[in-house]
N, C-alpha and C. Protein backbone atom coordinates (compact mmCIF):
# COMPACT_ATOMS: atom_id res chain seq x y z
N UNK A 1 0.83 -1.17 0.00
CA UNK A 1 0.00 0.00 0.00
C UNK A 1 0.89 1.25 0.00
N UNK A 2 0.47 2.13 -1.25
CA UNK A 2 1.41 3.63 -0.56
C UNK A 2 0.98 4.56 -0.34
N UNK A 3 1.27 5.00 0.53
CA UNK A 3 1.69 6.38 1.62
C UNK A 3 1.23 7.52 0.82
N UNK A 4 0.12 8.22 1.18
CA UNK A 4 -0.53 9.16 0.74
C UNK A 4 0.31 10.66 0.98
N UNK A 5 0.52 11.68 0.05
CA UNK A 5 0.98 12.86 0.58
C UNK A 5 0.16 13.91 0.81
N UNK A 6 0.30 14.67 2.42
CA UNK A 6 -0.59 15.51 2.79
C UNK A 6 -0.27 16.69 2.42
N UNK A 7 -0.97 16.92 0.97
CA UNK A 7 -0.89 18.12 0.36
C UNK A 7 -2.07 19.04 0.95
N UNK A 8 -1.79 19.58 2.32
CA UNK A 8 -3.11 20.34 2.61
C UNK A 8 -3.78 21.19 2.01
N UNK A 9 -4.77 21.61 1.39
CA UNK A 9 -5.19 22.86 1.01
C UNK A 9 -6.14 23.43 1.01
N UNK A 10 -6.38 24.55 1.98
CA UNK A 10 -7.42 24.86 2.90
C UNK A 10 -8.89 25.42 1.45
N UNK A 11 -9.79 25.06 1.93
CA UNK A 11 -11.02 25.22 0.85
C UNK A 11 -11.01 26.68 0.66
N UNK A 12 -10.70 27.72 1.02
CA UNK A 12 -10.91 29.28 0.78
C UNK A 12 -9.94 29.07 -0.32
N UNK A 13 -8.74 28.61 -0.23
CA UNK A 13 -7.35 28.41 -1.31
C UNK A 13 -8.45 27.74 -2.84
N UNK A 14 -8.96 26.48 -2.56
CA UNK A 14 -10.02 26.02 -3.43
C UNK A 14 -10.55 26.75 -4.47
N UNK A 15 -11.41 27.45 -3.77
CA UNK A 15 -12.87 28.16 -4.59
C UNK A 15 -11.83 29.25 -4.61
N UNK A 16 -10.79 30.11 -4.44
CA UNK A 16 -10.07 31.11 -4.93
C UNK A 16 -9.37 30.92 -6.26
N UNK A 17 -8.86 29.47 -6.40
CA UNK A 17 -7.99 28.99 -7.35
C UNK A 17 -9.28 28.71 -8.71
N UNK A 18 -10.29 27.75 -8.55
CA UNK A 18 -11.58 27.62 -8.86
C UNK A 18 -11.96 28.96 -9.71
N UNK A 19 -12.22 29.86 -8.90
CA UNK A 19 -12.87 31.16 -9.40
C UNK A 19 -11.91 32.18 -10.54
N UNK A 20 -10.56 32.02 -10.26
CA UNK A 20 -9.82 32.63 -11.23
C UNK A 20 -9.47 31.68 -12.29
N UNK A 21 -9.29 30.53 -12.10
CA UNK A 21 -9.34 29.70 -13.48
C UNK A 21 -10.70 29.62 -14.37
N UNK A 22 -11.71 29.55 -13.86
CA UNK A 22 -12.59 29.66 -14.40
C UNK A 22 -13.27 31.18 -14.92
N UNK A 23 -12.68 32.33 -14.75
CA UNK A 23 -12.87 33.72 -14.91
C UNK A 23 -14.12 34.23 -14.40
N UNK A 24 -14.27 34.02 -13.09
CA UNK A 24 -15.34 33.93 -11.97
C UNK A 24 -15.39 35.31 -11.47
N UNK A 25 -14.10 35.98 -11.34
CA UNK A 25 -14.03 36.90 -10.72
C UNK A 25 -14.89 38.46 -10.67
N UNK A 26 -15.39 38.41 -11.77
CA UNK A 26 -16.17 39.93 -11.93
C UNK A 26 -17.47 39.38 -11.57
N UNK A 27 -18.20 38.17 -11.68
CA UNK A 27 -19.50 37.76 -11.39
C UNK A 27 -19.48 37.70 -9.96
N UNK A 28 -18.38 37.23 -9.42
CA UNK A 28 -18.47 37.14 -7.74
C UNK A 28 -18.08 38.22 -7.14
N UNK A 29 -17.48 39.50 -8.05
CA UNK A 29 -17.83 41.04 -7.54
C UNK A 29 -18.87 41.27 -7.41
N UNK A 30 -19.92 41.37 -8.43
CA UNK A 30 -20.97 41.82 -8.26
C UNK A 30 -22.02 41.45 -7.37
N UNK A 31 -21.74 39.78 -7.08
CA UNK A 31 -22.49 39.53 -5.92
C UNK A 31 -21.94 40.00 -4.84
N UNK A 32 -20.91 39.93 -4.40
CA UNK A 32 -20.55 41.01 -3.11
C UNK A 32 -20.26 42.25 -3.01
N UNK A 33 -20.70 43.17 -4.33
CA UNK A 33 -21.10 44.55 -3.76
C UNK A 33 -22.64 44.33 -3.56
N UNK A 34 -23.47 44.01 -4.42
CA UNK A 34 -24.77 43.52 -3.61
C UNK A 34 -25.16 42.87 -2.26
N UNK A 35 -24.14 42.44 -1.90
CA UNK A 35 -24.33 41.85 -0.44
C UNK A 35 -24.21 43.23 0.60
N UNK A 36 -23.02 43.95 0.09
CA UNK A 36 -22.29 44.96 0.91
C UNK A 36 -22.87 45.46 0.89
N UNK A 37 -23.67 46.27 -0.41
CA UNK A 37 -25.32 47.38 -0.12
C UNK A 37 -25.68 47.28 0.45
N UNK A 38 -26.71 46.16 0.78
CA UNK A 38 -27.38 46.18 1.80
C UNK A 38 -26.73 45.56 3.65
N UNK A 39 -26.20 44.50 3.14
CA UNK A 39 -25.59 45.17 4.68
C UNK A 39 -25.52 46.32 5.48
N UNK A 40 -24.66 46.80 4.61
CA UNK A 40 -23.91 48.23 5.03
C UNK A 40 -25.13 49.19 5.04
N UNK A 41 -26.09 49.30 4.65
CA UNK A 41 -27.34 50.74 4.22
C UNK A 41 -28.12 50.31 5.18
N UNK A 42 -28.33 48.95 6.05
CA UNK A 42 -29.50 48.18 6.52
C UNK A 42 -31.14 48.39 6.23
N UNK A 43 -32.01 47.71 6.74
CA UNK A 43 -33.33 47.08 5.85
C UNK A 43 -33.86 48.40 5.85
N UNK A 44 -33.64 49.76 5.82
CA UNK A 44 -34.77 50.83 6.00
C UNK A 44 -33.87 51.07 4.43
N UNK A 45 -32.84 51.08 4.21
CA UNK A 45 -32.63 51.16 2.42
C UNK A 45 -32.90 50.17 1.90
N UNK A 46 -32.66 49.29 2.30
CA UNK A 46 -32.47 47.78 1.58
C UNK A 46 -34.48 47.84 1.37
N UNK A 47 -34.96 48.09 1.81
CA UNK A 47 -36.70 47.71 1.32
C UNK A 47 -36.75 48.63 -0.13
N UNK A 48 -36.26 50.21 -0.08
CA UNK A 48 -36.26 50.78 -1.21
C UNK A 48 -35.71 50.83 -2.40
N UNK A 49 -34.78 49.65 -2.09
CA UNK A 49 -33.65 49.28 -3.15
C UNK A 49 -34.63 48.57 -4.03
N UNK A 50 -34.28 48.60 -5.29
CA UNK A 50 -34.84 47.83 -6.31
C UNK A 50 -33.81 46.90 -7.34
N UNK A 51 -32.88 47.38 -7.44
CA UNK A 51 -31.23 47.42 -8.45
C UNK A 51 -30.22 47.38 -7.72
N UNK A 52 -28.90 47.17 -7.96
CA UNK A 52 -27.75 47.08 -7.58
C UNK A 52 -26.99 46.53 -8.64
N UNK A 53 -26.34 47.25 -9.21
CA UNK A 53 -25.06 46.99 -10.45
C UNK A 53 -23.87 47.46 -10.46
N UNK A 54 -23.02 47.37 -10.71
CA UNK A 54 -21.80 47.50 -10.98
C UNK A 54 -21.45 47.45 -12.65
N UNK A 55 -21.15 48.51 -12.84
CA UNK A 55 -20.74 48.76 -14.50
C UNK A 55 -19.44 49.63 -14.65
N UNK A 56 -18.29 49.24 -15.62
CA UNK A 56 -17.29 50.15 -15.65
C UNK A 56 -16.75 50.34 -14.04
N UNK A 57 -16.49 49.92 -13.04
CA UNK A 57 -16.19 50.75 -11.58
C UNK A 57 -17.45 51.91 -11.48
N UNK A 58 -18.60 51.93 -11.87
CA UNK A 58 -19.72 52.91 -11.51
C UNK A 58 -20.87 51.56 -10.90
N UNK A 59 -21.08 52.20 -9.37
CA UNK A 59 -22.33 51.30 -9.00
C UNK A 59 -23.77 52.29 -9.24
N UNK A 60 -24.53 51.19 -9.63
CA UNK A 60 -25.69 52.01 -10.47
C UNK A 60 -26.59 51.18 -9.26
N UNK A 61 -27.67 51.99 -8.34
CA UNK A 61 -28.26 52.09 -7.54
C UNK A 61 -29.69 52.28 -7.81
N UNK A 62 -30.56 51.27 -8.25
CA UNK A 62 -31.88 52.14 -8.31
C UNK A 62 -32.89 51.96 -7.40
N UNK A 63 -33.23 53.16 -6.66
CA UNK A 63 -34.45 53.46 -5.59
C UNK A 63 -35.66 53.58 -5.88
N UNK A 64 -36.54 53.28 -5.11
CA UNK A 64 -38.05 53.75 -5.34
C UNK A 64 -38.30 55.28 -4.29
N UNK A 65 -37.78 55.52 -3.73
CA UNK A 65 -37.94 57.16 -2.85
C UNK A 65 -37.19 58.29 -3.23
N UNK A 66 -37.57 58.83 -3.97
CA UNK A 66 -36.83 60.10 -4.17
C UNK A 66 -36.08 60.92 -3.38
N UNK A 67 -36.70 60.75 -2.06
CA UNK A 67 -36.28 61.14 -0.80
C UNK A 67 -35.00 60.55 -0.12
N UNK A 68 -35.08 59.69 0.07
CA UNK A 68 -33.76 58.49 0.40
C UNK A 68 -32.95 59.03 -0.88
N UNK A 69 -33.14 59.32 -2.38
CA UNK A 69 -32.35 59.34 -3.21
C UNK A 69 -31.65 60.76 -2.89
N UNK A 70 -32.21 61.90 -2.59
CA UNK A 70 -31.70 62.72 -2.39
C UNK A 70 -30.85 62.71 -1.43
N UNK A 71 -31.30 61.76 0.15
CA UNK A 71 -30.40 62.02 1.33
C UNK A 71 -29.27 61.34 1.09
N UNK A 72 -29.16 59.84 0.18
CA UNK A 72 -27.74 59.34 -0.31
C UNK A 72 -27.01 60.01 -0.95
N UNK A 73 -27.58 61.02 -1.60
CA UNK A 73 -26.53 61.59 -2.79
C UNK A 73 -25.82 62.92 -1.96
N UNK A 74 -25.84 63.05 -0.74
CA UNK A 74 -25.09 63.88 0.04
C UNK A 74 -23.54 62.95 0.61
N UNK A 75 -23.75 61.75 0.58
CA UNK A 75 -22.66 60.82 1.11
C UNK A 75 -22.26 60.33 0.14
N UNK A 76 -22.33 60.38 -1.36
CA UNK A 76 -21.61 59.83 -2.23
C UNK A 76 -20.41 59.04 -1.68
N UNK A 77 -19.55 60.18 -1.89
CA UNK A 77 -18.04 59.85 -1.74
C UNK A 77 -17.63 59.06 -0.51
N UNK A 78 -18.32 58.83 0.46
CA UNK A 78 -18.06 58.05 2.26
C UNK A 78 -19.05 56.76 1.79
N UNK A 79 -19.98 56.43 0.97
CA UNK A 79 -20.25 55.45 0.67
C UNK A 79 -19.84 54.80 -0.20
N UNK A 80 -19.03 55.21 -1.35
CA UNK A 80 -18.06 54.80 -2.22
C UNK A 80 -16.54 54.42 -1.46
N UNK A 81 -16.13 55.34 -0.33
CA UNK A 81 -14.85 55.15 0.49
C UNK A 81 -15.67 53.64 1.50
N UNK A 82 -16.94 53.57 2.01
CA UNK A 82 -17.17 52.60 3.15
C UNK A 82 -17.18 51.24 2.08
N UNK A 83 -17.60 51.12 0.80
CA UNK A 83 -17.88 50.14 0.27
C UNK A 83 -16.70 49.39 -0.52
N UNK A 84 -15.95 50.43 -0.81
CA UNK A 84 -14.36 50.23 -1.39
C UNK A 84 -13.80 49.37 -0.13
N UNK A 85 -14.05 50.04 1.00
CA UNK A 85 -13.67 48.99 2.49
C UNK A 85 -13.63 47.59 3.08
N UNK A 86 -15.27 47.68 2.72
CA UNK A 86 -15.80 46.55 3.03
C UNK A 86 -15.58 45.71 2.21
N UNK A 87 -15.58 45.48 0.64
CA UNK A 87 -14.80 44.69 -0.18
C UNK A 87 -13.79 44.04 -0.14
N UNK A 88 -12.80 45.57 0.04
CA UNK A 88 -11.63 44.93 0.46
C UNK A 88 -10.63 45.49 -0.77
N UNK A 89 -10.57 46.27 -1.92
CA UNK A 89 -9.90 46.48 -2.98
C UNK A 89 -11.19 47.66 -3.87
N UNK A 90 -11.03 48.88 -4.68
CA UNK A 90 -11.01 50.06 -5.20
C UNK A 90 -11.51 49.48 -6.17
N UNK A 91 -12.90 48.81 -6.21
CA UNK A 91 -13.99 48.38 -7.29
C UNK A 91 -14.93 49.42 -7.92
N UNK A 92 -14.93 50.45 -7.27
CA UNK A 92 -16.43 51.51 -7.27
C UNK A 92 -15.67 52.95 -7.33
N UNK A 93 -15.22 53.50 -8.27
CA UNK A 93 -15.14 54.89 -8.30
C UNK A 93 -16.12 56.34 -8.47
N UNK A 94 -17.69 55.61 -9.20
CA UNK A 94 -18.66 56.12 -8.70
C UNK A 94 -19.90 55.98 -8.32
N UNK A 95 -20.23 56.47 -8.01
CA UNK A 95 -21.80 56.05 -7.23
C UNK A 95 -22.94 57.10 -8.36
N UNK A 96 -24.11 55.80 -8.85
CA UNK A 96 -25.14 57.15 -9.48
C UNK A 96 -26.55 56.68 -8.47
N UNK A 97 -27.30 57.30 -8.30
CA UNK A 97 -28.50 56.95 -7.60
C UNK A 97 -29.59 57.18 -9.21
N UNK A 98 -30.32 55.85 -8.73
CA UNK A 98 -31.34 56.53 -9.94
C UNK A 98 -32.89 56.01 -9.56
């Protein structure tokens, strides 16, 4: 019988190796700036949210309150800096509300 070698390799290593061979990577952006929206905005945005995209480094945001649309578009730039954060890497250079 022979002796198996313990090539460890932790499953995050996996689905990382997985996702760039397979050119995964911009589809599994977009699901985690959609995650991060709403996280980060919690359920009093997240009910008015309708959209969440990512195009070019522009996240395209679409609301049903005009109101909420106006009070986000005062934080642009600190929600583009909190979401660039939470990612983890400079995906989003702008924010449009629509």
């Amino acid at each position: 019988m022979s002796k198996r070698e313990n090539d460890s390799v932790s499953v995050k290593d996996l689905m990382q190796l997985f996702i760039t061979e397979n050119n995964l990577s911009k589809g599994m952006q977009k699901i985690k700036i959609e995650e991060t929206w709403h996280k980060m905005m919690g359920p009093g945005v997240a009910t008015h949210t309708t959209s969440v995209k990512l195009q070019n480094k522009t996240l395209i945001i679409q609301l049903t309150s005009s109101v909420l649309r106006e009070e986000l578009s005062y934080g642009k730039e600190k929600i583009i800096k909190m979401m660039n954060e939470e990612v983890g890497e400079e995906v989003i250079q702008k924010l449009m509300l629509v």
